[in-house]
Structure formats: C-alpha cells, structure tokens
C-alpha atoms as a PDB file:
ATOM      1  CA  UNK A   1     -12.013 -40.825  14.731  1.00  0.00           C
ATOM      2  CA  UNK A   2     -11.036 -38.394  17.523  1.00  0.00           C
ATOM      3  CA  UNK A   3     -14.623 -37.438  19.749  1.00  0.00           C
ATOM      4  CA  UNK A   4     -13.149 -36.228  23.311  1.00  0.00           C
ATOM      5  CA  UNK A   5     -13.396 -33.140  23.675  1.00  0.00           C
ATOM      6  CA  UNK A   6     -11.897 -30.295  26.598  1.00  0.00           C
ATOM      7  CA  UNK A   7     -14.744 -27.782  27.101  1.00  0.00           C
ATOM      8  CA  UNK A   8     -14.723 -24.001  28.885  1.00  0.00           C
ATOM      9  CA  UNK A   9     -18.330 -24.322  28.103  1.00  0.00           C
ATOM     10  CA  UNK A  10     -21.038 -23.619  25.444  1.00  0.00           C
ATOM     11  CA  UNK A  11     -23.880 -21.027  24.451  1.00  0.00           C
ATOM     12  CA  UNK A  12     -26.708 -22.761  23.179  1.00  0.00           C
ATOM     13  CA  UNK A  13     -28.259 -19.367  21.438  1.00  0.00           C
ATOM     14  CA  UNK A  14     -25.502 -16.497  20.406  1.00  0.00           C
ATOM     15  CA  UNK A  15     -25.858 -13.582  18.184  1.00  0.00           C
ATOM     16  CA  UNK A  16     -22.956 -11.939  19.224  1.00  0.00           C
ATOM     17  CA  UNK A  17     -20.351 -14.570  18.255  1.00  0.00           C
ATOM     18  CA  UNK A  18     -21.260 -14.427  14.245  1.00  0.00           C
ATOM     19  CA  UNK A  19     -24.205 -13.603  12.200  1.00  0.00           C
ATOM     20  CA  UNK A  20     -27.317 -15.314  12.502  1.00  0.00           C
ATOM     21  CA  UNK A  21     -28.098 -17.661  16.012  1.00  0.00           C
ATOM     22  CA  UNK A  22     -25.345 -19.416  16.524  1.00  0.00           C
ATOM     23  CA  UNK A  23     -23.972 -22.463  18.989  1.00  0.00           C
ATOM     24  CA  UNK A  24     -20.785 -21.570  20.152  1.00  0.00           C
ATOM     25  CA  UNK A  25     -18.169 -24.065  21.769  1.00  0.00           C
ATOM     26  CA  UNK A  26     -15.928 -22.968  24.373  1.00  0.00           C
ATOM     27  CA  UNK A  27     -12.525 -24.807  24.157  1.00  0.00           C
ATOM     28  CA  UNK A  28     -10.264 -24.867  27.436  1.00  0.00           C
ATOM     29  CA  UNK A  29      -6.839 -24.232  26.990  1.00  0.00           C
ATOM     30  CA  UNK A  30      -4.986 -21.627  25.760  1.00  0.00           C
ATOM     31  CA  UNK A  31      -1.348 -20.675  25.143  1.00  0.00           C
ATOM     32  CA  UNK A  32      -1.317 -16.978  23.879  1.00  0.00           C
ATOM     33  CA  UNK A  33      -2.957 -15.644  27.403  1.00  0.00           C
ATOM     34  CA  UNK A  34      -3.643 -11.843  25.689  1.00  0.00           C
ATOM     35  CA  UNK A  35      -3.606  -9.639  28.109  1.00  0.00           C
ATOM     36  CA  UNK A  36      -7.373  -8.119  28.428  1.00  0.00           C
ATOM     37  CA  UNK A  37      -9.246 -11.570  27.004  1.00  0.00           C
ATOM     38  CA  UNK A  38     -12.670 -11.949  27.607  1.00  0.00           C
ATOM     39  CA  UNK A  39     -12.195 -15.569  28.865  1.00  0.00           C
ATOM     40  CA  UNK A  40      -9.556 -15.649  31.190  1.00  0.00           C
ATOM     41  CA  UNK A  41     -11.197 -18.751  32.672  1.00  0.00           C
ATOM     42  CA  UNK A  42     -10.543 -20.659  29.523  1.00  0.00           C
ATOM     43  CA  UNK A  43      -6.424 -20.553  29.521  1.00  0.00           C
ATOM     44  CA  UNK A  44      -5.882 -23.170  32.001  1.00  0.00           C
ATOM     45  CA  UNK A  45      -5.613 -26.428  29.975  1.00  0.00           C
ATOM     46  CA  UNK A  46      -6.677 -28.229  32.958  1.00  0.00           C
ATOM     47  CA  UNK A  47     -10.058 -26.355  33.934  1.00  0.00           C
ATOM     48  CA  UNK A  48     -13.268 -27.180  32.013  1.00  0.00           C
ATOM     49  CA  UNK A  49     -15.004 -30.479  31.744  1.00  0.00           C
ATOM     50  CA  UNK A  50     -14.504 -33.908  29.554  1.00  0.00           C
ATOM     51  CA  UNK A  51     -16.984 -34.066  26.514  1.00  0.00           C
ATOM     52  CA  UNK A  52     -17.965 -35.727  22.794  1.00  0.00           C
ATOM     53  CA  UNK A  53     -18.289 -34.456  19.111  1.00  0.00           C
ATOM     54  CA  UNK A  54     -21.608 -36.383  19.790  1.00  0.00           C
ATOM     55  CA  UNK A  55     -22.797 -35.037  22.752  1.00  0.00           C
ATOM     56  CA  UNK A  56     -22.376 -31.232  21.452  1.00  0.00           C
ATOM     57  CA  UNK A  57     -23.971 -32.047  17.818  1.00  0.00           C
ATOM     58  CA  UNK A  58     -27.190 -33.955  20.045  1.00  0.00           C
ATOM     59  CA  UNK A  59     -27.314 -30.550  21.590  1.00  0.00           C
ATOM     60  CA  UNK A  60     -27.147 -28.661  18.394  1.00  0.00           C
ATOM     61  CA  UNK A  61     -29.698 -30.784  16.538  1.00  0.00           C
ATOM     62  CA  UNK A  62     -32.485 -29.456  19.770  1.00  0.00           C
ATOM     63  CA  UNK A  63     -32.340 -25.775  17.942  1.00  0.00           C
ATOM     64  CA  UNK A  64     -33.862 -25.957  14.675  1.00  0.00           C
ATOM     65  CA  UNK A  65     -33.002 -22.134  14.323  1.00  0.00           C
ATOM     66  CA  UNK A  66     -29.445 -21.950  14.151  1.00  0.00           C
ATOM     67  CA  UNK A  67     -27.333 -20.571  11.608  1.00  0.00           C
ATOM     68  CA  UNK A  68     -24.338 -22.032  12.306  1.00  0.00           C
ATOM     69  CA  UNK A  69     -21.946 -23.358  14.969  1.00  0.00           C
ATOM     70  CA  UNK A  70     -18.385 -21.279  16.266  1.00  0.00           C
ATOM     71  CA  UNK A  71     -15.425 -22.687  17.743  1.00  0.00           C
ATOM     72  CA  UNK A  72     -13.908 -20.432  20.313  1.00  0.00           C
ATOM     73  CA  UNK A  73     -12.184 -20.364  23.420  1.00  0.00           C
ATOM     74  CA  UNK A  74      -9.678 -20.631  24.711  1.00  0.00           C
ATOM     75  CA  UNK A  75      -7.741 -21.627  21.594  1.00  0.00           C
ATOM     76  CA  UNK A  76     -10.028 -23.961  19.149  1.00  0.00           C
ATOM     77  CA  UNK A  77      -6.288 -25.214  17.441  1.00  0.00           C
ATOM     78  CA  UNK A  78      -5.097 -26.913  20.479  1.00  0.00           C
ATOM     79  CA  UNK A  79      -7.992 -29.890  20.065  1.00  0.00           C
ATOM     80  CA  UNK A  80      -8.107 -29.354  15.644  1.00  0.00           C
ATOM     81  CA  UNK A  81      -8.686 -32.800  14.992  1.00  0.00           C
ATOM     82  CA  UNK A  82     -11.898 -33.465  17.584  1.00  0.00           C
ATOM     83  CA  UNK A  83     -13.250 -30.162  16.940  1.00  0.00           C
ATOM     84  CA  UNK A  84     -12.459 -30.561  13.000  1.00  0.00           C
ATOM     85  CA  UNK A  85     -14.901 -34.154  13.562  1.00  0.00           C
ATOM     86  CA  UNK A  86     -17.692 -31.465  15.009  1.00  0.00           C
ATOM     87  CA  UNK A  87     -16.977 -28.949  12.256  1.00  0.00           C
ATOM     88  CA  UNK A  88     -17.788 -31.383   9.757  1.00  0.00           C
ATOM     89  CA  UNK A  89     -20.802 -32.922  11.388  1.00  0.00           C
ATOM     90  CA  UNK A  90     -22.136 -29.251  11.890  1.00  0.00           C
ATOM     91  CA  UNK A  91     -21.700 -28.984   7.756  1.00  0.00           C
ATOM     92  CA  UNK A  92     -23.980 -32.366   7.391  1.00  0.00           C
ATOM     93  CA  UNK A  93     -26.864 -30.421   9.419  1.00  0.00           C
ATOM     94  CA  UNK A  94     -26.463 -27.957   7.134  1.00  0.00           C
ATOM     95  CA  UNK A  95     -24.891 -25.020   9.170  1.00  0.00           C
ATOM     96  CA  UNK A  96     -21.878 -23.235   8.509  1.00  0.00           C
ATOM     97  CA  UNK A  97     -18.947 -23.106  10.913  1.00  0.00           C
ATOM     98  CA  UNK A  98     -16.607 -19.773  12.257  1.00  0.00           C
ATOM     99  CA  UNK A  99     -13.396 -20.604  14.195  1.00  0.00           C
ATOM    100  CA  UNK A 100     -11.673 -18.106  15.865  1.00  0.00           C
ATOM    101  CA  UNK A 101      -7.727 -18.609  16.643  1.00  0.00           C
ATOM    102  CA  UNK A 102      -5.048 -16.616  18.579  1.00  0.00           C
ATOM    103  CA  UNK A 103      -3.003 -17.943  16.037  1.00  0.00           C
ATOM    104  CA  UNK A 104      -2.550 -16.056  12.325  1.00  0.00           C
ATOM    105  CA  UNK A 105      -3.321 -17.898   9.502  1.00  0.00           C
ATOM    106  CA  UNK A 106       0.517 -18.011   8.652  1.00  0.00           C
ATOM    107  CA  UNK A 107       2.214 -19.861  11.938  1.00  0.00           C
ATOM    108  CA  UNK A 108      -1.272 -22.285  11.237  1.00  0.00           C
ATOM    109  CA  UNK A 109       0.242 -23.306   8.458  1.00  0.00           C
ATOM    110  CA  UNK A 110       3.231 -23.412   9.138  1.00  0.00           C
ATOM    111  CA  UNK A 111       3.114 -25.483  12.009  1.00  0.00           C
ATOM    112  CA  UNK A 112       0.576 -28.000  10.783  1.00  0.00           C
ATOM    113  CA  UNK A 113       1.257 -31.990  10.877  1.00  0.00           C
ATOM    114  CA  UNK A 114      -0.439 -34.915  10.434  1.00  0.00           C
ATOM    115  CA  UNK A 115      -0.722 -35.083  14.386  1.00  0.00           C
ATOM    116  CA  UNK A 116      -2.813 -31.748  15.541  1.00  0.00           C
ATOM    117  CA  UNK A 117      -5.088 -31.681  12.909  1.00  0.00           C
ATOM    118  CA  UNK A 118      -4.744 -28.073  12.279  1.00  0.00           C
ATOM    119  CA  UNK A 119      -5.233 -28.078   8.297  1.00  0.00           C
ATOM    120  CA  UNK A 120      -8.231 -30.855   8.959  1.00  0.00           C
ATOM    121  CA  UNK A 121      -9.832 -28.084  11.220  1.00  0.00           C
ATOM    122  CA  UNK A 122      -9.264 -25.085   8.521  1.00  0.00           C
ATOM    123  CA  UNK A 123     -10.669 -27.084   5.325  1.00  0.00           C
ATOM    124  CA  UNK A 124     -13.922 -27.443   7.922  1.00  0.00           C
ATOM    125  CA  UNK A 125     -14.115 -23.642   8.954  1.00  0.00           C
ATOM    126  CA  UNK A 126     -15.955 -21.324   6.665  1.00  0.00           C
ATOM    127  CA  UNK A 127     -14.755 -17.890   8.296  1.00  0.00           C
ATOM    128  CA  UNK A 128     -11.547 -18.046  10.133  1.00  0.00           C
ATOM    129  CA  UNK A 129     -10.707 -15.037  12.861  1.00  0.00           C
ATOM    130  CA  UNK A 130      -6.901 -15.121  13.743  1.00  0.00           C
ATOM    131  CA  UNK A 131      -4.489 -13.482  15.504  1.00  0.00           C
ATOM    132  CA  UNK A 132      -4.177 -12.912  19.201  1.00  0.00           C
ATOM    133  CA  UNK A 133      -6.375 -10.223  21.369  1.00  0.00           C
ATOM    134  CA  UNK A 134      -4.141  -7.135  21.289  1.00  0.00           C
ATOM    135  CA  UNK A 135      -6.105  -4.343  24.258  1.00  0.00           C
ATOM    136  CA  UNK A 136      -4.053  -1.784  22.824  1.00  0.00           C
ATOM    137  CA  UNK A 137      -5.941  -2.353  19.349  1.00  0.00           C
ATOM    138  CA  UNK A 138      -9.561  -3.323  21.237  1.00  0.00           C
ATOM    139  CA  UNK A 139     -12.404  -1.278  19.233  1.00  0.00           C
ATOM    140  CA  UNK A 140     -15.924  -2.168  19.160  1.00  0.00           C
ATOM    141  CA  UNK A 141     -16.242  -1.232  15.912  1.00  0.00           C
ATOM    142  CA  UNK A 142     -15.198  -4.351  13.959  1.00  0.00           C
ATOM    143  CA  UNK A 143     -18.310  -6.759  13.676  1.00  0.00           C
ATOM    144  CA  UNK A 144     -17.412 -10.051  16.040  1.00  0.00           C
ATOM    145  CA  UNK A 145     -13.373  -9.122  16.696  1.00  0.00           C
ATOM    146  CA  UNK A 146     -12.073  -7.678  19.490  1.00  0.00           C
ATOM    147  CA  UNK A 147      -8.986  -5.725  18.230  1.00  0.00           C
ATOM    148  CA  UNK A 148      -7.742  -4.293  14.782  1.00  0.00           C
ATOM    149  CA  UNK A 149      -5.317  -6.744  14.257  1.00  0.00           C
ATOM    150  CA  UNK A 150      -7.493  -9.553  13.833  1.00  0.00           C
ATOM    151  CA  UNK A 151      -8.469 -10.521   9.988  1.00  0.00           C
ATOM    152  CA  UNK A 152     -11.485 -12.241   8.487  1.00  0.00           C
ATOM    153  CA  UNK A 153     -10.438 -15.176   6.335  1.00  0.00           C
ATOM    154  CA  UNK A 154     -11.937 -17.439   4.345  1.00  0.00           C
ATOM    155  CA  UNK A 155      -9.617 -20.905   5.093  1.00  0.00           C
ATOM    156  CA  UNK A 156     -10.711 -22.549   2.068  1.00  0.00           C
ATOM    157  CA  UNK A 157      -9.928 -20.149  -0.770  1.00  0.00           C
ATOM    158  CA  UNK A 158      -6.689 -19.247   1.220  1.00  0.00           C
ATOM    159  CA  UNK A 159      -5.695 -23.019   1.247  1.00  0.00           C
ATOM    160  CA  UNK A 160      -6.606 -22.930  -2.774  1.00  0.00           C
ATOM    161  CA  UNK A 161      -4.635 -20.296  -3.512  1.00  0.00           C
ATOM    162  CA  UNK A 162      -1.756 -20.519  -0.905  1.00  0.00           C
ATOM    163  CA  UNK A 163      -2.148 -17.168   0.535  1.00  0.00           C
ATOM    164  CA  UNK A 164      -4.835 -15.611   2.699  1.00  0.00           C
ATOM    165  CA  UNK A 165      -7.656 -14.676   0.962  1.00  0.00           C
ATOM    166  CA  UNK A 166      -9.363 -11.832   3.242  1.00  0.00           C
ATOM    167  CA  UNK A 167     -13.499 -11.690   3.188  1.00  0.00           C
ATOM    168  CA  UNK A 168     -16.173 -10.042   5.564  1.00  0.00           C
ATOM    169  CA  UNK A 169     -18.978 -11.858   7.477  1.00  0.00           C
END
C-alpha cells in the first residue's frame, strides 16, 4: 500500500476549505499553474517536504472536532493512490473527505489507469471540486470555489451513473 506522501503543508483547523472544521492537506506539485492561484508555492513538484498516510491520520485523530478532512493543493491527482490510502482511513474515523482538482471530472476519467490511482482517489472523495482556477471567473460568491467554472460533484453517484452528477455542499 502506497504511504509517502509530497506535502505543501497542512491546516490542522479550517472552516474555510468546506463546511464544518476541517483538516486540510496541502499536496506539492502542480501542472495547471492558473494564473492568480492562491498557492503559488505549491506548483513546484520539488518544494514541500517527504511525509506518511500515517503520520497525517496520527495528526487528525488529536482533533476530536473535525468534520472532515480536504485534499488540496497543489493538485491532489498527481499522488491519487497515497492520498486515496488517507481518504479512506479518514472514512474509518468517521469523517467525510472533499478533494479539490484542477482537473474536470471528464479528462479524470479519461485519463485514469491502474498506475495513478485516480479512480481509487474519486470512489474515496465525497465532494469533488474540479476544474482549473480561471481569475477572469474569480467571485467570492460561490461557497469554497474560487471561480465560476468550477462544479460541485459528487464522485460516487457520477461513477454510478457514468456522467457527472452535480450537488451542493
């Protein structure tokens, strides 16, 4: 089972990145690079620091309060399988998991394999945020998205059904 992990960083106590208090786990890396992100810091697949599923869910387990744990970045997709490991453990405490990807549901799917994991990681992701950061379509009036473009999916009905299946947090 994959457990290395390539962190940006992590919030311990977020209320801004989902509903309820939330853990939220920076991935480093990212391809897409939108122009305006909020964590420019996380593109470079070589910054961050060397971690474990294990050592993120002992950190977890300290905050009895939490509602549930989200995968951002950077882009979460580019380490599916490890993070996919975490999502799951994060179910067996009982929390719920949000992912948010630069990718759209669609070229997720399309390009999944056996080797990066990425349909492991969406059957483990309750609410799925895609697409890239587009500043042109920034608004603050979306709850937890940055721009317009970005949809609210739920992964596991859409993988039922083949075809997204939009929902709302």
């Amino acid at each position: 089972m994959e457990n290395k992990l390539r962190l940006a960083g992590v919030i311990r106590e977020s209320i801004v990145d989902g509903p309820g208090w939330r853990f939220v786990v920076f991935a480093q890396g990212c391809p897409h690079r939108c122009k305006g992100c909020h964590n420019p810091q996380t593109h470079d697949f070589d910054g961050g620091y060397d971690t474990t599923v294990e050592n993120i869910i002992n950190e977890v387990k300290k905050n009895p309060y939490l509602k549930g744990v989200t995968l951002s970045g950077g882009e979460p997709f580019c380490q599916a399988k490890p993070l996919a490991v975490l999502a799951k453990k994060a179910h067996e405490l009982g929390l719920d998991v949000i992912t948010y990807t630069g990718y759209t549901y669609e070229e997720l799917i399309e390009g999944a394999n056996e080797e990066n994991g990425y349909i492991e990681l969406l059957k483990e992701t309750d609410i799925l945020v895609d697409g890239r950061f587009i500043l042109e379509e920034k608004t603050l009036e979306l709850r937890f998205r940055g721009s317009r473009n970005q949809r609210v999916i739920d992964p596991k009905a859409s993988l039922k059904e083949g075809r997204v299946v939009e929902t709302d947090f």
